[in-house]
Protein backbone atom coordinates (compact mmCIF):
# COMPACT_ATOMS: atom_id res chain seq x y z
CA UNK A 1 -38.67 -42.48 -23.71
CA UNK A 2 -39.61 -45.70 -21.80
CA UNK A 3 -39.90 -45.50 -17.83
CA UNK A 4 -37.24 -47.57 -17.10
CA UNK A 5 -34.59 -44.99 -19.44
CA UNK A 6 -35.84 -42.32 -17.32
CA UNK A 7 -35.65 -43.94 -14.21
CA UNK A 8 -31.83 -45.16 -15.52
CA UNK A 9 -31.15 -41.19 -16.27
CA UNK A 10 -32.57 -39.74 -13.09
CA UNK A 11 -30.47 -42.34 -11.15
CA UNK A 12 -27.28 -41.56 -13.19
CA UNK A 13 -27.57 -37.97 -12.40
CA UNK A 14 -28.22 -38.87 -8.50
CA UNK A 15 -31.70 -37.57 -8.04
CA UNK A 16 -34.19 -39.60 -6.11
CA UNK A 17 -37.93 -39.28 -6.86
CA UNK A 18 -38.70 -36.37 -4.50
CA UNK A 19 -35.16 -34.70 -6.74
CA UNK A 20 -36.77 -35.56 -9.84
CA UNK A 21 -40.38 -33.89 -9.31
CA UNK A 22 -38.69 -30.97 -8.20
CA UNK A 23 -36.16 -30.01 -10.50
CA UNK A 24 -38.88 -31.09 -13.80
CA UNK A 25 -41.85 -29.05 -11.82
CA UNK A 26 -44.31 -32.02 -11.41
CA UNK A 27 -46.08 -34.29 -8.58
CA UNK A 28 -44.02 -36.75 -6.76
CA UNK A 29 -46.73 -39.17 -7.89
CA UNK A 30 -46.53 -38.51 -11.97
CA UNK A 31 -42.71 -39.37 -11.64
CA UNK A 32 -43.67 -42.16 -9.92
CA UNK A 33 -46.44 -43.08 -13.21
CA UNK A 34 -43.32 -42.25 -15.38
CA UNK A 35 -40.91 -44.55 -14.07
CA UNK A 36 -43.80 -47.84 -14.18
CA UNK A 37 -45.13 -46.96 -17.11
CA UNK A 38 -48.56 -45.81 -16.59
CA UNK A 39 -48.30 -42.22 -17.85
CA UNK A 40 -46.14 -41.30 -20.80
CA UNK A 41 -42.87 -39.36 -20.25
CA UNK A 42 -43.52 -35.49 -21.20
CA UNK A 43 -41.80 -33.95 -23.43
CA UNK A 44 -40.63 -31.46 -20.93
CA UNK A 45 -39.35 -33.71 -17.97
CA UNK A 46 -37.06 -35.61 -20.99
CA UNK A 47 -35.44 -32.25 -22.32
CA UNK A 48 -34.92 -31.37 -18.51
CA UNK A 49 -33.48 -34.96 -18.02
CA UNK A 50 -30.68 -33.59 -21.19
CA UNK A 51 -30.28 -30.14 -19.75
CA UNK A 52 -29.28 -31.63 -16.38
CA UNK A 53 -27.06 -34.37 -18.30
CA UNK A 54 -25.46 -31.80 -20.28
CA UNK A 55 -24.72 -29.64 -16.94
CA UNK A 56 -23.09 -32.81 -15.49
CA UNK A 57 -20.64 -33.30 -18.08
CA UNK A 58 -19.56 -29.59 -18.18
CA UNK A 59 -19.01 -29.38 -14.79
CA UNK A 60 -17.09 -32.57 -14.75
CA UNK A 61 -14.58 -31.21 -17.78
CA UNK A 62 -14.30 -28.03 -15.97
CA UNK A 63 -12.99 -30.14 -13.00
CA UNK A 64 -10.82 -31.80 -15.26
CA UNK A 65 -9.13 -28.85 -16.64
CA UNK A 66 -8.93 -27.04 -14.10
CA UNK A 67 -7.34 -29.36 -11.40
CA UNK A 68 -4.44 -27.30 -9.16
CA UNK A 69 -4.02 -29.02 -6.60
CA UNK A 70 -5.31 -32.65 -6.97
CA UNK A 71 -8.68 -32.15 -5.21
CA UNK A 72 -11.57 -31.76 -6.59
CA UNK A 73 -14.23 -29.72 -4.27
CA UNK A 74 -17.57 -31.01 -4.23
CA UNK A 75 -21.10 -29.73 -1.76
CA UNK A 76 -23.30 -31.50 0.65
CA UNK A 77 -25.85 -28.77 0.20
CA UNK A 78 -27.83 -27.20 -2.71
CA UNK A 79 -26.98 -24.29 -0.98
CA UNK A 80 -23.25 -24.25 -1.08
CA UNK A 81 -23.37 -25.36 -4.30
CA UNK A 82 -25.00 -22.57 -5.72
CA UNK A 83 -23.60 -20.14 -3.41
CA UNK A 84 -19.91 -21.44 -4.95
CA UNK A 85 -21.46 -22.01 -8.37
CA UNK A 86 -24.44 -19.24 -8.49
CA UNK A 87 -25.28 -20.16 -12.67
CA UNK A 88 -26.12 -23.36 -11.17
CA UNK A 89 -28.56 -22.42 -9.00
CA UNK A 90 -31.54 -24.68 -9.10
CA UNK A 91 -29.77 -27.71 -10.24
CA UNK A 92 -29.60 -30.26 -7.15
CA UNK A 93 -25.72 -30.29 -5.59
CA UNK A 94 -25.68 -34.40 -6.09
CA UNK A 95 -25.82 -33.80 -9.95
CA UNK A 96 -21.99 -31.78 -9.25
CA UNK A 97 -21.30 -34.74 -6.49
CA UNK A 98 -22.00 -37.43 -9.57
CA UNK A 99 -19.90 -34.89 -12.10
CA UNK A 100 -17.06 -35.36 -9.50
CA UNK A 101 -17.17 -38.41 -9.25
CA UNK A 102 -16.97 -38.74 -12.75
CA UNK A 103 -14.21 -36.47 -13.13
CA UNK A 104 -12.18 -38.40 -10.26
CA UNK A 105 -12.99 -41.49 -12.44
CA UNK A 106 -11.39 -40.53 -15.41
CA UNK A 107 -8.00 -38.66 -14.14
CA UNK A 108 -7.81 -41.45 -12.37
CA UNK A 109 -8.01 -43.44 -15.32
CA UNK A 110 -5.32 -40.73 -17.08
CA UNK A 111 -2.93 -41.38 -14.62
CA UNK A 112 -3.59 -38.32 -12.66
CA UNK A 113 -4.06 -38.79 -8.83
CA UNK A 114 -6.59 -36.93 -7.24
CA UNK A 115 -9.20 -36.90 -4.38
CA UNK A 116 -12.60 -35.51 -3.71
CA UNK A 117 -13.47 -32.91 -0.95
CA UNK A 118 -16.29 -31.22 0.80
CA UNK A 119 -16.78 -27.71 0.38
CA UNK A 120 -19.11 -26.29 3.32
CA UNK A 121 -20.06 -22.65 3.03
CA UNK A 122 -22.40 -21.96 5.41
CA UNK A 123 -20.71 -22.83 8.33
């Protein structure tokens, strides 16, 4: 994988940087190297790119199936997130804000009117 696809993947799944090193296990710096070029990608921080991917597009069919009402419930914090979705702990709450945005996208696109909401837990 060239820098640019990962930097292009990280993006699509909402993760800054900072995200990125934390959810692969690495220095802010090597994702930095990644993204310009000057280190290789590892093998590892690619199949965790897919693994977060793949959890994206699960949770966005789940919110497509399962939509009664029309809103589909989204988290401003990690913690909320995986206090609502505890299998999903350790994957960053933006990745299930960019699902839901994808799943708003295509109902939208099947005719089906919907909206996104905030879910706050802690409070």
């Amino acid at each position: 994988m060239e820098g640019i696809e990962m930097m292009a993947r990280r993006e699509a799944l909402g993760l800054d940087r900072a995200d990125m090193a934390r959810v692969v296990g690495c220095d802010l710096a090597l994702v930095a190297e990644f993204e310009e070029g000057r280190q290789p990608v590892l093998a590892h921080v690619e199949a965790r790119l897919a693994a977060l991917e793949f959890v994206r597009d699960q949770i966005s069919g789940v919110l497509q199936r399962h939509l009664a009402p029309p809103v589909l419930t989204t988290y401003t914090s990690d913690d909320d997130f995986w206090q609502a979705w505890p299998d999903m702990d350790g994957v960053p709450a933006c990745v299930h804000r960019v699902a839901t945005a994808d799943a708003l996208r295509s109902l939208t696109w099947a005719g089906v009117e919907a909206r996104i909401d905030v879910n706050v837990i802690g409070d």
